[in-house]
Protein backbone atom coordinates (compact mmCIF):
# COMPACT_ATOMS: atom_id res chain seq x y z
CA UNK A 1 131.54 -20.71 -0.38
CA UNK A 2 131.50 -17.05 -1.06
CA UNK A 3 131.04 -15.75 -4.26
CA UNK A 4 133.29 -12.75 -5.41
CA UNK A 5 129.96 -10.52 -5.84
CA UNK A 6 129.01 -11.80 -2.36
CA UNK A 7 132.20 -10.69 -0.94
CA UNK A 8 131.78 -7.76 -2.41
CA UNK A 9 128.08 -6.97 -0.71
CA UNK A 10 129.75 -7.95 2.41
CA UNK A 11 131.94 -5.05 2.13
CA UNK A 12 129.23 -2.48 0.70
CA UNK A 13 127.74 -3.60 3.76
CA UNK A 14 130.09 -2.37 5.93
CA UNK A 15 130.18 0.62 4.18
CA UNK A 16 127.43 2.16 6.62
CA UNK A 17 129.64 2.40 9.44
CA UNK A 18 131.25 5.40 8.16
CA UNK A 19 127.86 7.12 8.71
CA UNK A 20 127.60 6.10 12.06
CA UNK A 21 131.32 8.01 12.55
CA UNK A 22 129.43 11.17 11.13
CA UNK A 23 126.35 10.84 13.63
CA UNK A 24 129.09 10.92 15.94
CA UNK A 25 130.87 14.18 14.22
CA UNK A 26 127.57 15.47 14.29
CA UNK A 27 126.72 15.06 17.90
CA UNK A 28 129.97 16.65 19.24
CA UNK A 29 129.19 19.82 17.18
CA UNK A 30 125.73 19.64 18.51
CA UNK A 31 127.07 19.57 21.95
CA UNK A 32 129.47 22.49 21.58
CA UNK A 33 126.74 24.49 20.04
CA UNK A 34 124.89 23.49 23.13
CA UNK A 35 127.51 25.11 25.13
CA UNK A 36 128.22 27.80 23.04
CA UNK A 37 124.11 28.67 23.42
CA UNK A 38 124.56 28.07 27.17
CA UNK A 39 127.21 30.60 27.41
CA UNK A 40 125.54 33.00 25.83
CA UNK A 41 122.63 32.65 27.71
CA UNK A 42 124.82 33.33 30.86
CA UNK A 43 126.31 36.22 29.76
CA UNK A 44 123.24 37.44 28.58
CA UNK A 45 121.98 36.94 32.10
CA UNK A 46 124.72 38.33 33.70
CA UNK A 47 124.75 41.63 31.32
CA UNK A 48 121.30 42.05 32.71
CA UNK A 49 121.51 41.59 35.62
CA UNK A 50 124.74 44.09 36.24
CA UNK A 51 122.03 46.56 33.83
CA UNK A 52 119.55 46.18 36.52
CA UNK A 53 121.99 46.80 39.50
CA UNK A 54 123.05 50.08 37.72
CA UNK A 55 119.82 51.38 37.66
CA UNK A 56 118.80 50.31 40.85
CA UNK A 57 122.19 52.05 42.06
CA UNK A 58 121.43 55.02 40.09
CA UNK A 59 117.52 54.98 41.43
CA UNK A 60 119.13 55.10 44.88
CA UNK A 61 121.76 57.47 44.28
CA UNK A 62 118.57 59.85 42.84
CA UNK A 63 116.90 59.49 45.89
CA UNK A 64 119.49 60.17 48.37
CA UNK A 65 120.51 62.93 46.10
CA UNK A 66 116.94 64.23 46.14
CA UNK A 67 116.05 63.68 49.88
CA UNK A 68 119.02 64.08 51.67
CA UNK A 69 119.52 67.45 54.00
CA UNK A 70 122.59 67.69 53.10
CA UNK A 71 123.58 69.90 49.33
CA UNK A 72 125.45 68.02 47.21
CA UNK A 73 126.96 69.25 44.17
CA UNK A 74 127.92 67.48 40.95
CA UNK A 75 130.44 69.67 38.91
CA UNK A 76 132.06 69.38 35.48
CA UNK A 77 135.68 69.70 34.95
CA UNK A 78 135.43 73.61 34.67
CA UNK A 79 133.69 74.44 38.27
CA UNK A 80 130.20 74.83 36.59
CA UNK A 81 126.83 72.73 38.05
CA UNK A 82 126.02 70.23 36.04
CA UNK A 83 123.39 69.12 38.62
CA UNK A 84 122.29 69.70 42.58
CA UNK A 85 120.29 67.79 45.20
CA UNK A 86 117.16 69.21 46.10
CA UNK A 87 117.60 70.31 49.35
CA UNK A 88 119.61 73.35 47.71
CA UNK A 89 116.38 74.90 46.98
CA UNK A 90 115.01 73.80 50.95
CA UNK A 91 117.95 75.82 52.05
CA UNK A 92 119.64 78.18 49.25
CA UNK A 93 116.14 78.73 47.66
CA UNK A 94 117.76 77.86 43.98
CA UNK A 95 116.30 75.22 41.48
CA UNK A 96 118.49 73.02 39.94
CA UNK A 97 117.39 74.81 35.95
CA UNK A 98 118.40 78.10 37.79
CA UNK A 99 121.95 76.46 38.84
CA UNK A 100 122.50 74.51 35.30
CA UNK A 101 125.69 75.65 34.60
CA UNK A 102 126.64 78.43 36.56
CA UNK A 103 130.24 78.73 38.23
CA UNK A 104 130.18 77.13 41.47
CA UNK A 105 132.57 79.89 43.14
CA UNK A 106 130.00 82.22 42.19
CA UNK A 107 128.23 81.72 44.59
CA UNK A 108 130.91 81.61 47.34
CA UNK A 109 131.64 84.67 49.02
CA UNK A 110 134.77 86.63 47.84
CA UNK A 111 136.84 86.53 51.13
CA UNK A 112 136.10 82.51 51.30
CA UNK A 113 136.82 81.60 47.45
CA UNK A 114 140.43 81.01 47.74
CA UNK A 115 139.57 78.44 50.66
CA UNK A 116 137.51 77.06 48.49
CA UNK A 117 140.12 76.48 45.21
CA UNK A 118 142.61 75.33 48.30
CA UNK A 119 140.23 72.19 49.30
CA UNK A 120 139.16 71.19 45.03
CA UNK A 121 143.21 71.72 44.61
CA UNK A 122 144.41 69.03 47.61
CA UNK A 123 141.32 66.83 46.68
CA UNK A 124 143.05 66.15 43.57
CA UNK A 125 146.35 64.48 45.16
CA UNK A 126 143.82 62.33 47.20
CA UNK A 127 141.55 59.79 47.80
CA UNK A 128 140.08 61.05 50.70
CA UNK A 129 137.77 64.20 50.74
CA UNK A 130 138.91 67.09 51.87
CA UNK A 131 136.96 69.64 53.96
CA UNK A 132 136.56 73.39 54.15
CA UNK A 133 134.82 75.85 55.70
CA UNK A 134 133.00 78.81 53.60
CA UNK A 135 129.73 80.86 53.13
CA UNK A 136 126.94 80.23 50.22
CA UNK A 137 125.01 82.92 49.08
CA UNK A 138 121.16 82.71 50.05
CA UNK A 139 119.03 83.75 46.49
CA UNK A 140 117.57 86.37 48.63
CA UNK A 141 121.23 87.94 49.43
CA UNK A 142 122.23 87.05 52.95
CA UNK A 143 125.40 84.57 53.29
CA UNK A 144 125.04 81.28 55.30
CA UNK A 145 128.05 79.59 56.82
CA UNK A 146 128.67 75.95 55.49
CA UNK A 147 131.34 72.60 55.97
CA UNK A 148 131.78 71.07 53.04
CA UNK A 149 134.02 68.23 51.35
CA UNK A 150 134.90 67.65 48.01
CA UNK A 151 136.21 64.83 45.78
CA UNK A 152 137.06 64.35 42.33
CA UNK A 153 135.50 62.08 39.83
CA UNK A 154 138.33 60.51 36.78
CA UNK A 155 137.60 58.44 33.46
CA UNK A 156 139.46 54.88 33.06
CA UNK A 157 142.65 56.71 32.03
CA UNK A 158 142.79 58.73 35.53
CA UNK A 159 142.09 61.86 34.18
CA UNK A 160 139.55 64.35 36.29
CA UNK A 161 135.94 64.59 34.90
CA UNK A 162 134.40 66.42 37.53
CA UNK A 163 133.85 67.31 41.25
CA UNK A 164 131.18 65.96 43.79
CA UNK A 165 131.05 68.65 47.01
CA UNK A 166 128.56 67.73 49.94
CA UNK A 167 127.98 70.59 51.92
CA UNK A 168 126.24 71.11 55.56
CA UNK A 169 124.37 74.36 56.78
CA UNK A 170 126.36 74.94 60.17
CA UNK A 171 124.80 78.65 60.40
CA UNK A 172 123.24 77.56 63.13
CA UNK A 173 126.73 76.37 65.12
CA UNK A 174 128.64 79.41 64.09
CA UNK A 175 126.04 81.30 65.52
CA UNK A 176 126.20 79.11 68.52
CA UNK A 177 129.78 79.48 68.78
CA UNK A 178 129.51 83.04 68.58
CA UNK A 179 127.16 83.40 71.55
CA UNK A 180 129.03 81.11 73.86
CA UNK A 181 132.50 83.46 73.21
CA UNK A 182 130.58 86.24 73.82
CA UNK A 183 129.33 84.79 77.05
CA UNK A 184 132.49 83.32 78.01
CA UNK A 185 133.97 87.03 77.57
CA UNK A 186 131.02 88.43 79.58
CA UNK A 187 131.77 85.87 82.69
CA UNK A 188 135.70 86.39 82.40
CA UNK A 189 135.19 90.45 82.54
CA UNK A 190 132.71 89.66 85.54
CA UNK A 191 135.10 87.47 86.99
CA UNK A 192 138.36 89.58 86.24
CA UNK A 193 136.27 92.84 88.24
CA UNK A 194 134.94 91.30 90.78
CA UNK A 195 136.51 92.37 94.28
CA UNK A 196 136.35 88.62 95.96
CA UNK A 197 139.20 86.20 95.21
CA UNK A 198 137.74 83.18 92.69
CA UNK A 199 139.42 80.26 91.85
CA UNK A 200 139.55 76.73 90.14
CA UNK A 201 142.27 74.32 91.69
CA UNK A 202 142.74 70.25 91.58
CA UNK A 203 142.22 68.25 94.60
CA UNK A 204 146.36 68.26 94.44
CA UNK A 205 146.16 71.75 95.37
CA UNK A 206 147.27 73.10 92.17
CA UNK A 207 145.62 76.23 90.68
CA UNK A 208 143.88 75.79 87.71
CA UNK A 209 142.56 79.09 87.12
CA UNK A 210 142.43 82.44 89.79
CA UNK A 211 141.39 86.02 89.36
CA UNK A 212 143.02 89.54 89.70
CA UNK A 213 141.28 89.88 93.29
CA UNK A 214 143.17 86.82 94.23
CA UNK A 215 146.31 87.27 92.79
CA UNK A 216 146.12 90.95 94.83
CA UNK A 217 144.82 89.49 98.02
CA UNK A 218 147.70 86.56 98.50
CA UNK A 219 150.49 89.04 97.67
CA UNK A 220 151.46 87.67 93.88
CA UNK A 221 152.91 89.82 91.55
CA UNK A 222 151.27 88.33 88.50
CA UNK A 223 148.30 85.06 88.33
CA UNK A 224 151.66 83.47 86.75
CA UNK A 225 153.22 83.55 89.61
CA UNK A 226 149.72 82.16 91.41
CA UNK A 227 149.06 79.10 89.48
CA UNK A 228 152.84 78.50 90.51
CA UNK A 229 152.34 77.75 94.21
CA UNK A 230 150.51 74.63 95.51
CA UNK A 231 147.73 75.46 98.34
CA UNK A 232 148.67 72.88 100.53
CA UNK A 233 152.39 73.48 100.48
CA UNK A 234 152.49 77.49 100.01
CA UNK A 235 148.78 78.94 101.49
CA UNK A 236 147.88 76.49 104.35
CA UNK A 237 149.33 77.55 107.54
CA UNK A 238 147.49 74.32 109.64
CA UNK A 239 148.25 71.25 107.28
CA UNK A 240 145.23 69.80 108.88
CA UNK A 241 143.26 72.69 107.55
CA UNK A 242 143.13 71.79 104.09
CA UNK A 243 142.85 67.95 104.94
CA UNK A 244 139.59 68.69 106.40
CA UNK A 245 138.04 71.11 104.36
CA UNK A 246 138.32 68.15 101.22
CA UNK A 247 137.03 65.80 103.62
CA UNK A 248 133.95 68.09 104.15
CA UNK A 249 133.66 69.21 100.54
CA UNK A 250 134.13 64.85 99.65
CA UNK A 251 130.96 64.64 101.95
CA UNK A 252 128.42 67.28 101.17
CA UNK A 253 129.89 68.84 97.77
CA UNK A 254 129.95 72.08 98.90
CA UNK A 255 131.32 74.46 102.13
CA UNK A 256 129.67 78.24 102.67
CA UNK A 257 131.68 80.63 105.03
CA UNK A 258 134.11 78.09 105.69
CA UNK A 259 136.67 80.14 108.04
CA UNK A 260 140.16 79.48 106.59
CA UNK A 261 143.45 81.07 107.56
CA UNK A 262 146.27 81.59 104.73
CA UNK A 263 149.59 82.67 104.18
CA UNK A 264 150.38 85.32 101.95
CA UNK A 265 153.83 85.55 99.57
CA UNK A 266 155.30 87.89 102.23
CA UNK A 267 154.59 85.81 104.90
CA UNK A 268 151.58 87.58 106.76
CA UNK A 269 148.80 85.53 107.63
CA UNK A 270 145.44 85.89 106.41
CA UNK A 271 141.94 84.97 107.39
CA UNK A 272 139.31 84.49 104.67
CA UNK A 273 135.70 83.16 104.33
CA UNK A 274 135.62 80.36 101.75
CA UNK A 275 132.31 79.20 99.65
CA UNK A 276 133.36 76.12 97.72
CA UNK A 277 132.13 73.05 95.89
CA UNK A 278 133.09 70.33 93.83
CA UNK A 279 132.96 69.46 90.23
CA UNK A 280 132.62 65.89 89.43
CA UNK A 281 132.83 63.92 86.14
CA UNK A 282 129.95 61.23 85.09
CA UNK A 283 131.61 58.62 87.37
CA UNK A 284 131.18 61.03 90.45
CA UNK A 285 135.08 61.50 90.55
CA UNK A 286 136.16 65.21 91.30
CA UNK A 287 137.79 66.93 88.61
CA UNK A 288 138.33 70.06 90.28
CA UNK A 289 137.18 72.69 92.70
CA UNK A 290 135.74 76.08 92.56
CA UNK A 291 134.97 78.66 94.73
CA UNK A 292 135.79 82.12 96.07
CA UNK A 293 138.05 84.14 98.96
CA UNK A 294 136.36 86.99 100.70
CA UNK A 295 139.69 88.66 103.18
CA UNK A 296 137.66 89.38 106.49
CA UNK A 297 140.24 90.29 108.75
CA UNK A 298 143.73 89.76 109.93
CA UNK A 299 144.12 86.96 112.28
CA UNK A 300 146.31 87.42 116.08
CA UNK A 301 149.20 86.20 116.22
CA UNK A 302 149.43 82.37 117.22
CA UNK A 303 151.15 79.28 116.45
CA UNK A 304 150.12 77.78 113.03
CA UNK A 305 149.03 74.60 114.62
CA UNK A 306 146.50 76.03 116.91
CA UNK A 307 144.21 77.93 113.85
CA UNK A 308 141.38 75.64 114.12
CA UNK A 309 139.08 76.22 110.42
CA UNK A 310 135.46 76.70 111.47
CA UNK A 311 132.12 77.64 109.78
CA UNK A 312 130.85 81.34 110.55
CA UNK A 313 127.10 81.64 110.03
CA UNK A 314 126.34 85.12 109.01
């Protein structure tokens, strides 16, 4: 049997198993440390990572600042540079130290400024970037013609910081522009004066476009009145006439001296050489047809269906 002091071991000796209950306190906070450590690793990771994007995003934002063809403009809140790509020197012939903080409308010209203030103004009520078009002074004084589009940069509370504006040298398309009005003016004066009837009609027979001459040699009182009338209904006097002069121009493009008698507005008849051809799209479909009238005499008398349209070689 037992003694009381060997009961009493017994139970000392079971005393240890509270120790093994701490090892087991202790390994649960070891594990949550564990995770703790493993969380901040990933965060750490993560911070670094997102650190590393933003400068490769701002390495790549330098160098399409710096390289693109395009001037692009980073203002502060009160219209001033704060910095400019490159290519504003390439085309402006200004550093970016000789732009650092000088007013952006400065160096817009007078007459375009209040275009200018129009397009920052909208951009403000908008996401998208709006466009204008003005003129930028060159640093040796002349004024070249640009398209530009703005947008407006905000902090986290939606308040404006500052404006980005990317502009494009269209000098060269203005002056483009300007040259083809000024030769679009020179063919419609040599078209307007010219003493042959010219014309641009659809195969429908509807006038598209005619000329003084023409509007005087078919009796009209006005090339209103003209692009009014359909060939084939009001001018032809043989139906067949018309019929086979688009069969002809469907077949070689194009008719010279083409003898042709019309009917004026008062009801005379009138004999003209035609020079025509067609004007096709990409598909080889005809769009329209243009040509002149030259009045070479007045036909005899006859019925209508016995004018027979021939070619006159002269």
């Amino acid at each position: 049997m037992l003694t009381a002091a060997g009961r009493n071991r017994i139970r000392t000796f079971g005393q240890p198993m509270k120790k093994k209950k701490t090892a087991h306190v202790g390994a649960r906070s070891a594990g949550q440390i564990e995770r703790l450590t493993k969380r901040l690793r990933n965060e750490f990771t993560r911070r670094h990572r997102a650190e590393e994007a933003s400068r490769n995003n701002a390495e790549q934002f330098r160098l399409i600042l710096e390289n693109t063809l395009d001037l692009i403009s980073l203002l502060d809140i009160q219209g001033d540079f704060v910095h400019v790509s490159r290519s504003f020197g390439d085309v402006l012939g200004y550093s970016s130290n000789e732009l650092a903080r000088t007013e952006f409308l400065s160096l817009v010209h007078p007459n375009d400024q209040r275009a200018v203030m129009t397009m920052l103004q909208r951009a403000l009520f908008t996401t998208e970037g709006r466009t204008s078009e003005f003129r930028f002074k060159h640093k040796g004084g002349s004024w070249c013609s640009f398209e530009s589009i703005a947008c407006w940069t905000f902090d986290r509370k939606r308040n404006p910081t500052g404006a980005v504006v990317i502009s494009r040298d269209i000098s060269e398309r203005i002056q483009q522009e300007a040259s083809l009005r000024a030769s679009e003016e020179k063919f419609r004066r040599l078209v307007e004066n010219v003493p042959q009837g010219m014309y641009q009609s659809t195969p429908d027979g509807e006038f598209l476009t005619v000329n003084p001459a023409l509007v005087r040699m078919l009796g009209y009182e006005s090339e209103a009145a003209l692009l009014s009338v359909n060939i084939q209904r009001d001018l032809t006097v043989n139906p067949d006439d018309r019929k086979q002069l688009l069969r002809k121009l469907d077949r070689e493009d194009a008719v010279h001296n083409y003898e042709l008698t019309l009917r004026r507005k008062d009801g005379k008849l009138l004999v003209v050489l035609l020079n025509s051809h067609a004007v096709r799209d990409t598909e080889g479909e005809v769009l329209y047809y243009e040509g002149s009238l030259n009045d070479i005499a007045t036909p005899k008398l006859h019925p209508p269906d016995a004018a027979e349209p021939r070619t006159v070689s002269h």
